[in-house]
PDB file of N, CA and C in Angstrom:
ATOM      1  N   UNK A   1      96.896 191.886 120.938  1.00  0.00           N
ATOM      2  CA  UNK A   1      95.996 190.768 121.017  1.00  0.00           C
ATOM      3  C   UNK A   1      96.731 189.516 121.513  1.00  0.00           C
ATOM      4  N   UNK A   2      98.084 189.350 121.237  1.00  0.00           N
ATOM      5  CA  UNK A   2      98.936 188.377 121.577  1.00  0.00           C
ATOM      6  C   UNK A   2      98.785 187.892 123.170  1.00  0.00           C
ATOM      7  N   UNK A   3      99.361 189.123 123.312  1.00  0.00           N
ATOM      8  CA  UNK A   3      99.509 189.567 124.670  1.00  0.00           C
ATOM      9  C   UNK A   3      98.101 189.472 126.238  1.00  0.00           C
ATOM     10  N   UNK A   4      97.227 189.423 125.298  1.00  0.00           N
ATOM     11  CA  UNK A   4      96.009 189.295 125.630  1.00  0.00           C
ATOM     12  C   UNK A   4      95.514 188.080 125.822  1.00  0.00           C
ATOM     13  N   UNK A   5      95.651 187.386 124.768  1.00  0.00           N
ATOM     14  CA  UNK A   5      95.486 185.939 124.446  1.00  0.00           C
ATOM     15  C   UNK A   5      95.864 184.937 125.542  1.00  0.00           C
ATOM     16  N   UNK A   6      97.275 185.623 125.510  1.00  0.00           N
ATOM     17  CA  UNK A   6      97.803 184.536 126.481  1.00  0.00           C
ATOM     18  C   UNK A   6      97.682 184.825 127.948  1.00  0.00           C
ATOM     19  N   UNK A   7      97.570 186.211 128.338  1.00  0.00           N
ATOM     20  CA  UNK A   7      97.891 186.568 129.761  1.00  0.00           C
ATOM     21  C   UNK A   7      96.467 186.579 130.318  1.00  0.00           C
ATOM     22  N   UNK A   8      95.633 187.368 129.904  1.00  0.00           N
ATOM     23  CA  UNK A   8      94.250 187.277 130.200  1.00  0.00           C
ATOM     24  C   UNK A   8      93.164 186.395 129.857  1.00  0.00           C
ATOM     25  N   UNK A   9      93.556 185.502 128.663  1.00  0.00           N
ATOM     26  CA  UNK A   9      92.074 184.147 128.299  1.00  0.00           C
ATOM     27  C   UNK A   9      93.226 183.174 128.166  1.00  0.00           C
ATOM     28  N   UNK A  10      94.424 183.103 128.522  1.00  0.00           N
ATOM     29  CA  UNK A  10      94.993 181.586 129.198  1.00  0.00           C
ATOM     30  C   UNK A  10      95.246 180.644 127.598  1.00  0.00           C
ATOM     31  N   UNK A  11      95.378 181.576 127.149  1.00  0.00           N
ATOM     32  CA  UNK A  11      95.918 180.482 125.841  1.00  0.00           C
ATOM     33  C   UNK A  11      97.339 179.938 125.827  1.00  0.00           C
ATOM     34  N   UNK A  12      97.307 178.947 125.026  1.00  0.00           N
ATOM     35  CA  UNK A  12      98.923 178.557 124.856  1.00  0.00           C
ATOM     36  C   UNK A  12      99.684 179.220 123.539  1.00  0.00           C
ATOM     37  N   UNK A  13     100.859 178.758 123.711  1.00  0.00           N
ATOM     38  CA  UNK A  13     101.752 179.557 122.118  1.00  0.00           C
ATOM     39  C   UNK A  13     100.876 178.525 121.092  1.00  0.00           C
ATOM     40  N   UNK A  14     100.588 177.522 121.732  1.00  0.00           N
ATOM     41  CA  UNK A  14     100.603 176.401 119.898  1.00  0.00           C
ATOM     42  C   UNK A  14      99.158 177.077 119.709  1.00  0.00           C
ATOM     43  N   UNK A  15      98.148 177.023 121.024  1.00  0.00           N
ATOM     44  CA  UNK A  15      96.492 177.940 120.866  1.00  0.00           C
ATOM     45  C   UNK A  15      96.498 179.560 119.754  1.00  0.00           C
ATOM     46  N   UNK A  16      97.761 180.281 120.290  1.00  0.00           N
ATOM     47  CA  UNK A  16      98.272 181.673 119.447  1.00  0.00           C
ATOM     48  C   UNK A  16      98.371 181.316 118.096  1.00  0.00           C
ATOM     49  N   UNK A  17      99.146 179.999 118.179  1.00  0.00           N
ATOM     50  CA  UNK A  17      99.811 180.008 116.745  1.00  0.00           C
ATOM     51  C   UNK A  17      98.873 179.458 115.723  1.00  0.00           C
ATOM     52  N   UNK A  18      97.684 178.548 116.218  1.00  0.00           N
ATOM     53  CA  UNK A  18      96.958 178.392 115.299  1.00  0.00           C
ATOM     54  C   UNK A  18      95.983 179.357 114.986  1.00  0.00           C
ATOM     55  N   UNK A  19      95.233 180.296 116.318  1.00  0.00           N
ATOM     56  CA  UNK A  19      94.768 181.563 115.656  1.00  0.00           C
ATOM     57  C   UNK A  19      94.960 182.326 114.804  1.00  0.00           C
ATOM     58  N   UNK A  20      96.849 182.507 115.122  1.00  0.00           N
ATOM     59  CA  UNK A  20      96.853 183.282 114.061  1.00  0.00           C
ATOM     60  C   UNK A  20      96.928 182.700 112.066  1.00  0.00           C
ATOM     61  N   UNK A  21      97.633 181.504 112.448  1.00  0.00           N
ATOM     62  CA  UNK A  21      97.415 180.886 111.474  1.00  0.00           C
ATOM     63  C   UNK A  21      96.367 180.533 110.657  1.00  0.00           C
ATOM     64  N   UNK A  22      95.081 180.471 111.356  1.00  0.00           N
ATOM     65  CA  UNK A  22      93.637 180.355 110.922  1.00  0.00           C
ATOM     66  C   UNK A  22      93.075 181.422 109.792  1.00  0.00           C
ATOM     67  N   UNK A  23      94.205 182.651 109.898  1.00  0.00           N
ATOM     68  CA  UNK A  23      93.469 183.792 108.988  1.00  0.00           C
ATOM     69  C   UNK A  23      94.656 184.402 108.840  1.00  0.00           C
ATOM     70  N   UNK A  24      95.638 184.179 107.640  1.00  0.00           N
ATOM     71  CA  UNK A  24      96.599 185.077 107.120  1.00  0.00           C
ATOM     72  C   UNK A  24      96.491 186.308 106.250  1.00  0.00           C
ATOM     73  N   UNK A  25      95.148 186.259 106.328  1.00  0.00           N
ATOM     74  CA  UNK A  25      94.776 187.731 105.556  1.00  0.00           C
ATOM     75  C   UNK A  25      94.878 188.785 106.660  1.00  0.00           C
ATOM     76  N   UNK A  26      94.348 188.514 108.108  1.00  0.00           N
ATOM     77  CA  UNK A  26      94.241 189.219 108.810  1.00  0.00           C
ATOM     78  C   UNK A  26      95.667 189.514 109.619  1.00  0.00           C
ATOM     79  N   UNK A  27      96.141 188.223 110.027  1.00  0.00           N
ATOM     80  CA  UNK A  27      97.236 187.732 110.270  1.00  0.00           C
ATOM     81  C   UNK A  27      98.646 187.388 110.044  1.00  0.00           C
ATOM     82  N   UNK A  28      99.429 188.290 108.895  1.00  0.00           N
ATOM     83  CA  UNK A  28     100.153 187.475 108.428  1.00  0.00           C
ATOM     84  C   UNK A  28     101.413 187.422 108.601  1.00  0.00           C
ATOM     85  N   UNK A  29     102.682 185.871 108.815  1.00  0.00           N
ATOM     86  CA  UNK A  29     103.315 185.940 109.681  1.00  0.00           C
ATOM     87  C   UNK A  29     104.388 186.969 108.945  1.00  0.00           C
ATOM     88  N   UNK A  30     105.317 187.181 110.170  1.00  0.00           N
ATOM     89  CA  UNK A  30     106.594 187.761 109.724  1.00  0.00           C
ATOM     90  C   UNK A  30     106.835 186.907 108.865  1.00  0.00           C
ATOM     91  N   UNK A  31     108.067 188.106 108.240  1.00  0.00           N
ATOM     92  CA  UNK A  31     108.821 187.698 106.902  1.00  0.00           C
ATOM     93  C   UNK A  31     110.132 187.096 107.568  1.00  0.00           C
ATOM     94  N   UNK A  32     110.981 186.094 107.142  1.00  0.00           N
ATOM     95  CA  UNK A  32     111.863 185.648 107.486  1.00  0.00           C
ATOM     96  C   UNK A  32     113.164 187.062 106.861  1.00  0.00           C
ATOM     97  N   UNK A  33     114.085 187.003 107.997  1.00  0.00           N
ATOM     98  CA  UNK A  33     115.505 187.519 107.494  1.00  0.00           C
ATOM     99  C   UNK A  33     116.019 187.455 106.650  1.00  0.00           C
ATOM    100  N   UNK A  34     116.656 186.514 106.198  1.00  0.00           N
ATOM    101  CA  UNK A  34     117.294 186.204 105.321  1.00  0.00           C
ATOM    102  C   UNK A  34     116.978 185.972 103.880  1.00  0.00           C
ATOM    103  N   UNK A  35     117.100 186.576 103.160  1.00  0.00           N
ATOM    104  CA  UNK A  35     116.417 186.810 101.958  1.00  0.00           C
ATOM    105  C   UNK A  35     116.702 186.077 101.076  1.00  0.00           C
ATOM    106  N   UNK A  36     117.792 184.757 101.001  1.00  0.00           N
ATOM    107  CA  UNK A  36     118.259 183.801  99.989  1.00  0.00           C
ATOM    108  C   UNK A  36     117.329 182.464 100.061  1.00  0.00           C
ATOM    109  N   UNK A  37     116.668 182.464 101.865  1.00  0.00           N
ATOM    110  CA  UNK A  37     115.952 181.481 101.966  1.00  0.00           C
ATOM    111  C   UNK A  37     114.227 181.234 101.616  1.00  0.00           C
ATOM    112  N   UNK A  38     114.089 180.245 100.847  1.00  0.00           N
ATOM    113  CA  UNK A  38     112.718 179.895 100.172  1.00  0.00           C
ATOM    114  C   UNK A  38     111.980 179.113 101.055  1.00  0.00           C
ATOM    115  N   UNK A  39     111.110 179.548 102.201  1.00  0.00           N
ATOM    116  CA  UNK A  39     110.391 178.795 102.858  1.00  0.00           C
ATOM    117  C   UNK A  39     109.715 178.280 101.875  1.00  0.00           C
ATOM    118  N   UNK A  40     108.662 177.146 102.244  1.00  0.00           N
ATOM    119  CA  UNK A  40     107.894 176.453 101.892  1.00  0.00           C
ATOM    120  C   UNK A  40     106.948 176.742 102.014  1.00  0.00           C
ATOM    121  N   UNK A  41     106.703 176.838 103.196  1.00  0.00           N
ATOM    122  CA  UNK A  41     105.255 177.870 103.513  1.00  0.00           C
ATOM    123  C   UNK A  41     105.680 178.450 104.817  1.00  0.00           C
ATOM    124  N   UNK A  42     105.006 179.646 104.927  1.00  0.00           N
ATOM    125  CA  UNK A  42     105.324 180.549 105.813  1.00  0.00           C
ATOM    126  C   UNK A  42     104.289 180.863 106.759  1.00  0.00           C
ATOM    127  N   UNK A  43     104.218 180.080 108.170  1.00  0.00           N
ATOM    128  CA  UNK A  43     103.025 180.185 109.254  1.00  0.00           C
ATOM    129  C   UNK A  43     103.972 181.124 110.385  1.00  0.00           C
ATOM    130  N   UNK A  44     102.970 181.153 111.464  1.00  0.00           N
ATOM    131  CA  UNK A  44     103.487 181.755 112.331  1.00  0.00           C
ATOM    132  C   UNK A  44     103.737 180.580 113.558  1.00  0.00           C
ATOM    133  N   UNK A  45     104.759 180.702 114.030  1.00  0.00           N
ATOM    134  CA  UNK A  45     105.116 179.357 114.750  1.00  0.00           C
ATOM    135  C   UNK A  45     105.235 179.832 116.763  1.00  0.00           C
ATOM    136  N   UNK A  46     105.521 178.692 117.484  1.00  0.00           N
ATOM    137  CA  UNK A  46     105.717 179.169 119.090  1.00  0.00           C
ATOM    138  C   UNK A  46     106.635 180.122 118.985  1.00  0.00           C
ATOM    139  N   UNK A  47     107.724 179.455 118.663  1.00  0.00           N
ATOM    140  CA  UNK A  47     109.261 180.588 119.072  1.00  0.00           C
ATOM    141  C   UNK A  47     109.041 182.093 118.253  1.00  0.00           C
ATOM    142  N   UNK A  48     108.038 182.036 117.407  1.00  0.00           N
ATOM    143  CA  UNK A  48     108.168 183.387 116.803  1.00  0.00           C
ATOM    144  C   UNK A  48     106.934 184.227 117.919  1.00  0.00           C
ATOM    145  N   UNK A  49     106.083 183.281 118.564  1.00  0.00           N
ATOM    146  CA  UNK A  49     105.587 184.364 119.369  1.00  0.00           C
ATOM    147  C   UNK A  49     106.017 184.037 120.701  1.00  0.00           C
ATOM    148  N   UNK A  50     106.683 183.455 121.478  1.00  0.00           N
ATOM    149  CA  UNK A  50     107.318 183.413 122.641  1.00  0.00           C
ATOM    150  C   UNK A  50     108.337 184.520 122.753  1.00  0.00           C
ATOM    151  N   UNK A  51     108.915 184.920 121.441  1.00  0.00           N
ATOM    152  CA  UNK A  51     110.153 186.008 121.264  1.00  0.00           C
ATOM    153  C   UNK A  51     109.368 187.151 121.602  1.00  0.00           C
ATOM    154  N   UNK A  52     108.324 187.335 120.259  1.00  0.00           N
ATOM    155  CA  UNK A  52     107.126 188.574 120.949  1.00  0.00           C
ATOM    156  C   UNK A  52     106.981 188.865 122.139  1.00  0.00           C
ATOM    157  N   UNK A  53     106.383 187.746 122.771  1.00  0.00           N
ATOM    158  CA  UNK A  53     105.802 187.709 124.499  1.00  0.00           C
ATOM    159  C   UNK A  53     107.010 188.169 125.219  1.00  0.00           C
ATOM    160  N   UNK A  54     108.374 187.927 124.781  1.00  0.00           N
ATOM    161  CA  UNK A  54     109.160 188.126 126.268  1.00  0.00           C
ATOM    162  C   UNK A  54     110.320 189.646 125.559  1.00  0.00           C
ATOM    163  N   UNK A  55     109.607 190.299 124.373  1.00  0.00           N
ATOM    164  CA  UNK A  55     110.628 191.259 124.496  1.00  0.00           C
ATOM    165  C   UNK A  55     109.896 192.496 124.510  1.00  0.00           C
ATOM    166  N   UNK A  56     111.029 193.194 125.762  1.00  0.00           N
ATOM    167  CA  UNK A  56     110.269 194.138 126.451  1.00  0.00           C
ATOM    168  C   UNK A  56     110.659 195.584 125.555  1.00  0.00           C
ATOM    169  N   UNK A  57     111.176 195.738 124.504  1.00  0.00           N
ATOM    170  CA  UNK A  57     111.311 196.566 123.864  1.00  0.00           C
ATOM    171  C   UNK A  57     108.725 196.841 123.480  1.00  0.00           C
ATOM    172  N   UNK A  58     108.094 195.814 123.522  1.00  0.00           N
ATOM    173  CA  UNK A  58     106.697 196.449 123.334  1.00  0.00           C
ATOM    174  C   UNK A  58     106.188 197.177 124.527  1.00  0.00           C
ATOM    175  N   UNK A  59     107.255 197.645 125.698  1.00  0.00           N
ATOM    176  CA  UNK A  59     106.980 198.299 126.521  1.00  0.00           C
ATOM    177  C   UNK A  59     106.819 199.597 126.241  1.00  0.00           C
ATOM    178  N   UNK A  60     107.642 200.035 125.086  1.00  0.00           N
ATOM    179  CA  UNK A  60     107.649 201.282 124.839  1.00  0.00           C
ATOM    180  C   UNK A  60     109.489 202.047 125.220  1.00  0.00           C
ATOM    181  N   UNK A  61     109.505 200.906 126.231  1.00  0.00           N
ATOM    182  CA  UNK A  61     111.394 201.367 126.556  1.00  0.00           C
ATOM    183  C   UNK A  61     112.262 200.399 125.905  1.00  0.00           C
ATOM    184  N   UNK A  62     113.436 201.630 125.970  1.00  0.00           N
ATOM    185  CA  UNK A  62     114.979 200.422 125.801  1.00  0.00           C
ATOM    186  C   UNK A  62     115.207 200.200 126.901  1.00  0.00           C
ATOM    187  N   UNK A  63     116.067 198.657 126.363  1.00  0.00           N
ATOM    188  CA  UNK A  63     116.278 197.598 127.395  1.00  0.00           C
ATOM    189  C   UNK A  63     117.349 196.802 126.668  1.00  0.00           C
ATOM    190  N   UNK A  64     118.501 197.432 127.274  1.00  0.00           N
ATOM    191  CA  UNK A  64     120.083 196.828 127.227  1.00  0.00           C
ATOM    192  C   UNK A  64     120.725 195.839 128.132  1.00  0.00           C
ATOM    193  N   UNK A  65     121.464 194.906 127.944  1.00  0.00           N
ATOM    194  CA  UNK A  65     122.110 193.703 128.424  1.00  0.00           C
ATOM    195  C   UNK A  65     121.344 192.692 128.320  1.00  0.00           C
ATOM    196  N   UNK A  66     120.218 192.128 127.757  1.00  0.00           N
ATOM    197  CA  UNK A  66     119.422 191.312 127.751  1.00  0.00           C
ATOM    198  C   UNK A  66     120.086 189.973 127.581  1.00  0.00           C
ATOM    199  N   UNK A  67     120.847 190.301 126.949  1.00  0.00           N
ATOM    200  CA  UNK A  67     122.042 188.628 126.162  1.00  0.00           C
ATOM    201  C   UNK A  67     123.537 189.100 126.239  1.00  0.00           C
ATOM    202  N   UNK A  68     123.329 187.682 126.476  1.00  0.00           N
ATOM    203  CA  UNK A  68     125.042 187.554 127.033  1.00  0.00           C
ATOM    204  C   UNK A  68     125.875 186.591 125.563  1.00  0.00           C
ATOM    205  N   UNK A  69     126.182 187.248 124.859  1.00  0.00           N
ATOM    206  CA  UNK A  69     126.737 186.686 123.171  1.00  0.00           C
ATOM    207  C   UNK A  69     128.379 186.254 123.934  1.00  0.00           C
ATOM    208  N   UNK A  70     128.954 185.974 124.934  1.00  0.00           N
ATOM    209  CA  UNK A  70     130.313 185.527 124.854  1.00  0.00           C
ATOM    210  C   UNK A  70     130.057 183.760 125.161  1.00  0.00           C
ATOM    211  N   UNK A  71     130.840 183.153 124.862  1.00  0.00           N
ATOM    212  CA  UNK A  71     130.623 181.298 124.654  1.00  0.00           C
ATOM    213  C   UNK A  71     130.728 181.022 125.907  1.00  0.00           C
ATOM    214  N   UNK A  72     130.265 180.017 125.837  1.00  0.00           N
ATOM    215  CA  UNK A  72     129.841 179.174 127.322  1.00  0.00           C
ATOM    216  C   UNK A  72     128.909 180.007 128.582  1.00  0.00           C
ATOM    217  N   UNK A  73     128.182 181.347 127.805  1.00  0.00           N
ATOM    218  CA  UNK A  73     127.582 181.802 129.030  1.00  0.00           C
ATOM    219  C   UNK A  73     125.650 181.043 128.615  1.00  0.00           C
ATOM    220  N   UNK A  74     125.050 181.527 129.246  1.00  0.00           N
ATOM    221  CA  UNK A  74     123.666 181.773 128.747  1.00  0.00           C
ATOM    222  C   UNK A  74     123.379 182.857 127.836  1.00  0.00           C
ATOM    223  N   UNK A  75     122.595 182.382 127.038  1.00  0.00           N
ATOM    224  CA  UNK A  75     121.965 183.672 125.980  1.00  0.00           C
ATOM    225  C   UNK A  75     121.325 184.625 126.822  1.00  0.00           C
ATOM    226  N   UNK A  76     120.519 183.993 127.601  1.00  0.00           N
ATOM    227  CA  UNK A  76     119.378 185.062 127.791  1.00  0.00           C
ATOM    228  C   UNK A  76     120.206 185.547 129.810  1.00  0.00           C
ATOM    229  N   UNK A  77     120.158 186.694 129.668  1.00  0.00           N
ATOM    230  CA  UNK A  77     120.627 187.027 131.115  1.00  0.00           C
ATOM    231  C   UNK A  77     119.537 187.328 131.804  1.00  0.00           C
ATOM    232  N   UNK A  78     119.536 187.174 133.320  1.00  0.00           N
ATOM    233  CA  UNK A  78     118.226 187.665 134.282  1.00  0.00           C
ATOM    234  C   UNK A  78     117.807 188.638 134.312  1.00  0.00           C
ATOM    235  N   UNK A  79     116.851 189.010 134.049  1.00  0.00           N
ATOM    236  CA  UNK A  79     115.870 189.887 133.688  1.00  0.00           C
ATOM    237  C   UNK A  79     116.110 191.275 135.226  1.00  0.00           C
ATOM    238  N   UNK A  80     116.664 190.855 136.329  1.00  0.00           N
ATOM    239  CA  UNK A  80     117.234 191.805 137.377  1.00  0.00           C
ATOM    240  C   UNK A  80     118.414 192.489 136.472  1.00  0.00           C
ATOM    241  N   UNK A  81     119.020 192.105 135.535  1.00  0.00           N
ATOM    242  CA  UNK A  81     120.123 192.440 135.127  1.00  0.00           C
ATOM    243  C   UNK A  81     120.435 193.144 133.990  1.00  0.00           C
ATOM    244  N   UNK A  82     119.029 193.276 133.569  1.00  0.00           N
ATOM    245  CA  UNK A  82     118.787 194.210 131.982  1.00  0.00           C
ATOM    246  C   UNK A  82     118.504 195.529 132.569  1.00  0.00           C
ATOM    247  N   UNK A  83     119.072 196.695 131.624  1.00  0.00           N
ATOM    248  CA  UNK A  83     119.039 197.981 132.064  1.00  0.00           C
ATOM    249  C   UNK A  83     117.937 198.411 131.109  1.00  0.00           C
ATOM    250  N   UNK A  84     117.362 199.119 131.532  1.00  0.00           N
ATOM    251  CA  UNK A  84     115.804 199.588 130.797  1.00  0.00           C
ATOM    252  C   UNK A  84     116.412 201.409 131.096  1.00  0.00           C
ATOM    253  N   UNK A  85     115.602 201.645 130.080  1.00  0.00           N
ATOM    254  CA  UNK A  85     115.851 203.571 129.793  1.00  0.00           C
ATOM    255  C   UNK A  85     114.836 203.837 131.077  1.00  0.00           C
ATOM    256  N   UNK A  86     115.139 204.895 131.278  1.00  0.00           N
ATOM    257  CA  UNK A  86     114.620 205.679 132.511  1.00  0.00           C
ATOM    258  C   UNK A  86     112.868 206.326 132.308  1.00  0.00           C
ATOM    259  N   UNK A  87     112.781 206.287 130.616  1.00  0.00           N
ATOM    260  CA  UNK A  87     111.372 206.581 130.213  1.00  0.00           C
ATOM    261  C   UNK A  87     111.405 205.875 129.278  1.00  0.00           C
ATOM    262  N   UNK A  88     109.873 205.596 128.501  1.00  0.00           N
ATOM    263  CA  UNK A  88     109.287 204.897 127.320  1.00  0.00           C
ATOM    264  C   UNK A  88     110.269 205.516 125.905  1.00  0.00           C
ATOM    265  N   UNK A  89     110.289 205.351 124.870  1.00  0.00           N
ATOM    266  CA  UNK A  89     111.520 206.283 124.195  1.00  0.00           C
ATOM    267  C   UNK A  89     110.304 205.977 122.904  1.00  0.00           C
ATOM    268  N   UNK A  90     109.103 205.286 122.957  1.00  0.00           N
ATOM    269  CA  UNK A  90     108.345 205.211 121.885  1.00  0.00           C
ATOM    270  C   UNK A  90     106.943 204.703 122.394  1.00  0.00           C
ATOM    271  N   UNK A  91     105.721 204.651 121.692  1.00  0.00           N
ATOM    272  CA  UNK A  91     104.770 204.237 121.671  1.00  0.00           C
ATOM    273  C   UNK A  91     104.659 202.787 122.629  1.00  0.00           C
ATOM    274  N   UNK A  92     104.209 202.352 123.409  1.00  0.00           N
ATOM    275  CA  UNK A  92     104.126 201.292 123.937  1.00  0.00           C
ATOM    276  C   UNK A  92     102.841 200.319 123.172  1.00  0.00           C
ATOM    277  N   UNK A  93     103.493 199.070 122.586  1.00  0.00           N
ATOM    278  CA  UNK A  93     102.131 198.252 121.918  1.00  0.00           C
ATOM    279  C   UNK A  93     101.391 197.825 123.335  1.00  0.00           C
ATOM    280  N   UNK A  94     102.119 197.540 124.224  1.00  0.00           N
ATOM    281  CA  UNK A  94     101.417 196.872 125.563  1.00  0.00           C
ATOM    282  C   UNK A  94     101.938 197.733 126.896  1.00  0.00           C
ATOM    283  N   UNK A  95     101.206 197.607 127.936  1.00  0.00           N
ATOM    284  CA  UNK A  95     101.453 198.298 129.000  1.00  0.00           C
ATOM    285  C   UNK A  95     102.537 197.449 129.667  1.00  0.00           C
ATOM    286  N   UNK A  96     103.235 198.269 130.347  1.00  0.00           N
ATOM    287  CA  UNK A  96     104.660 197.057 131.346  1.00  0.00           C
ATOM    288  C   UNK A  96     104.003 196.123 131.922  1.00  0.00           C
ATOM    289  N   UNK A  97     102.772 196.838 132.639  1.00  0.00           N
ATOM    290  CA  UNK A  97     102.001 195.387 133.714  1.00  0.00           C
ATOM    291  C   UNK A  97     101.590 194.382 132.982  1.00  0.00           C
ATOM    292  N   UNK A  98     101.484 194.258 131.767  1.00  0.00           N
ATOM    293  CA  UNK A  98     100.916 193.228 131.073  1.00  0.00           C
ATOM    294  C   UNK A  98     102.006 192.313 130.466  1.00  0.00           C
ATOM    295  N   UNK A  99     102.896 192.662 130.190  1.00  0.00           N
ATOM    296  CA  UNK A  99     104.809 192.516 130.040  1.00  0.00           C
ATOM    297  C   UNK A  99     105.019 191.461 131.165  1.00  0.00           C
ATOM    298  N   UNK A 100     104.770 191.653 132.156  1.00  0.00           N
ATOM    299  CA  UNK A 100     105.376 191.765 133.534  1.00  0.00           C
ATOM    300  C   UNK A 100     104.432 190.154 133.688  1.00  0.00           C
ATOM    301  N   UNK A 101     103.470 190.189 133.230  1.00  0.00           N
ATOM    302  CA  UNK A 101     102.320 189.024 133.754  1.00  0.00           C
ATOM    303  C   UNK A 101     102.945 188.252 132.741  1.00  0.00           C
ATOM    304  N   UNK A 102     103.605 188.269 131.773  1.00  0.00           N
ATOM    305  CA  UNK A 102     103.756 187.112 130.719  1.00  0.00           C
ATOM    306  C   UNK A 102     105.050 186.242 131.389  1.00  0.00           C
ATOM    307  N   UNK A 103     105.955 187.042 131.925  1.00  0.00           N
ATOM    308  CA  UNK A 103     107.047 186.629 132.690  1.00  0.00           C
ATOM    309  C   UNK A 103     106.114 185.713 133.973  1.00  0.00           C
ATOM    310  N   UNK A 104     105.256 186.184 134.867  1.00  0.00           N
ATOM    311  CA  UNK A 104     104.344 185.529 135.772  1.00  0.00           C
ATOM    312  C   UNK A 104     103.697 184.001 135.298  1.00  0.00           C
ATOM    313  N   UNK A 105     103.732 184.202 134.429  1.00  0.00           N
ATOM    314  CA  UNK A 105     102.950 182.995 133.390  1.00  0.00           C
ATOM    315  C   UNK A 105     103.660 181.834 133.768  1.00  0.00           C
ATOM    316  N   UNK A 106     104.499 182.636 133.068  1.00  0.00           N
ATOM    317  CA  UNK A 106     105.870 181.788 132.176  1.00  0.00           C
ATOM    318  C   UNK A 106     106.351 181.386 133.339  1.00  0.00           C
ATOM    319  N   UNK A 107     106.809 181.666 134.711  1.00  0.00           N
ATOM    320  CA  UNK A 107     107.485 181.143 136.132  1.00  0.00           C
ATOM    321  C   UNK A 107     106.390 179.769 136.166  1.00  0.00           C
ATOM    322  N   UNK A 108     104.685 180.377 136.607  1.00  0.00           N
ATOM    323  CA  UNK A 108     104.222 179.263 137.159  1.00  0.00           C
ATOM    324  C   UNK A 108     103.720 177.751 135.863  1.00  0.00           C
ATOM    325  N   UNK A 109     104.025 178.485 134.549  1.00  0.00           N
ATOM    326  CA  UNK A 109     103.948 177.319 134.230  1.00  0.00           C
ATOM    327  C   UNK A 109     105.193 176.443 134.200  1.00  0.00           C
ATOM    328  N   UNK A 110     106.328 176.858 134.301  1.00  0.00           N
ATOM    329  CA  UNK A 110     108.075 175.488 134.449  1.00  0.00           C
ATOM    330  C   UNK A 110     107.486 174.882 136.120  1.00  0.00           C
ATOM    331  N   UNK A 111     107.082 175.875 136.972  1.00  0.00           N
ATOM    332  CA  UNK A 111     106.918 175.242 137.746  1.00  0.00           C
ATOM    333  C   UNK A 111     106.152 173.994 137.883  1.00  0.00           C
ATOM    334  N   UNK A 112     104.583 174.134 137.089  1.00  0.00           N
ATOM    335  CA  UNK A 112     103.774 172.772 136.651  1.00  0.00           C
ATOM    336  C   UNK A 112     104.714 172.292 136.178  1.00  0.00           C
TER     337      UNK A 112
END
């Protein structure tokens, strides 16, 4: 539905985030990591669905080199440069072409 939201009826992350926020029964956000920490309250925020939107593991494939963890590089490496498995290795939540349009999005909106 995420995926939907945004690529096909043109919503924004903050538009996502209050949907989903609107109904945590239906909706409810991830659990944070770290288990010592006491949120305050626990919504679903942009960066937790911008992470969604751009990882292509809901393709259904693996997809290695994505990040570059040595200092002074970029986190995130070019997407020409990530190695994806040769087949799906699980269930796909979304189809690649729909994957593929969120990246499309995402170009022409930095460009606005």
């Amino acid at each position: 539905m995420i995926f939907e939201d945004y690529c096909l009826r043109g919503m924004g992350l903050g538009e996502i985030c209050d949907k989903l926020n609107r109904d945590p029964k239906r909706y409810p956000p991830p659990k944070r990591n770290r288990k010592d920490e006491m949120p305050l309250r626990q919504t679903w925020s942009r960066s937790q669905i911008q992470a969604m939107l751009r990882n292509p593991k809901c393709t259904g494939y693996n997809v290695w080199g994505r990040h570059d963890k040595r200092r002074g590089r970029p986190f995130q490496r070019p997407r020409e440069q990530w190695v994806w498995s040769p087949a799906p290795v699980h269930e796909p939540l979304v189809p690649k072409e729909m994957f593929d349009l969120v990246e499309e999005r995402a170009r022409r909106t930095r460009r606005a």
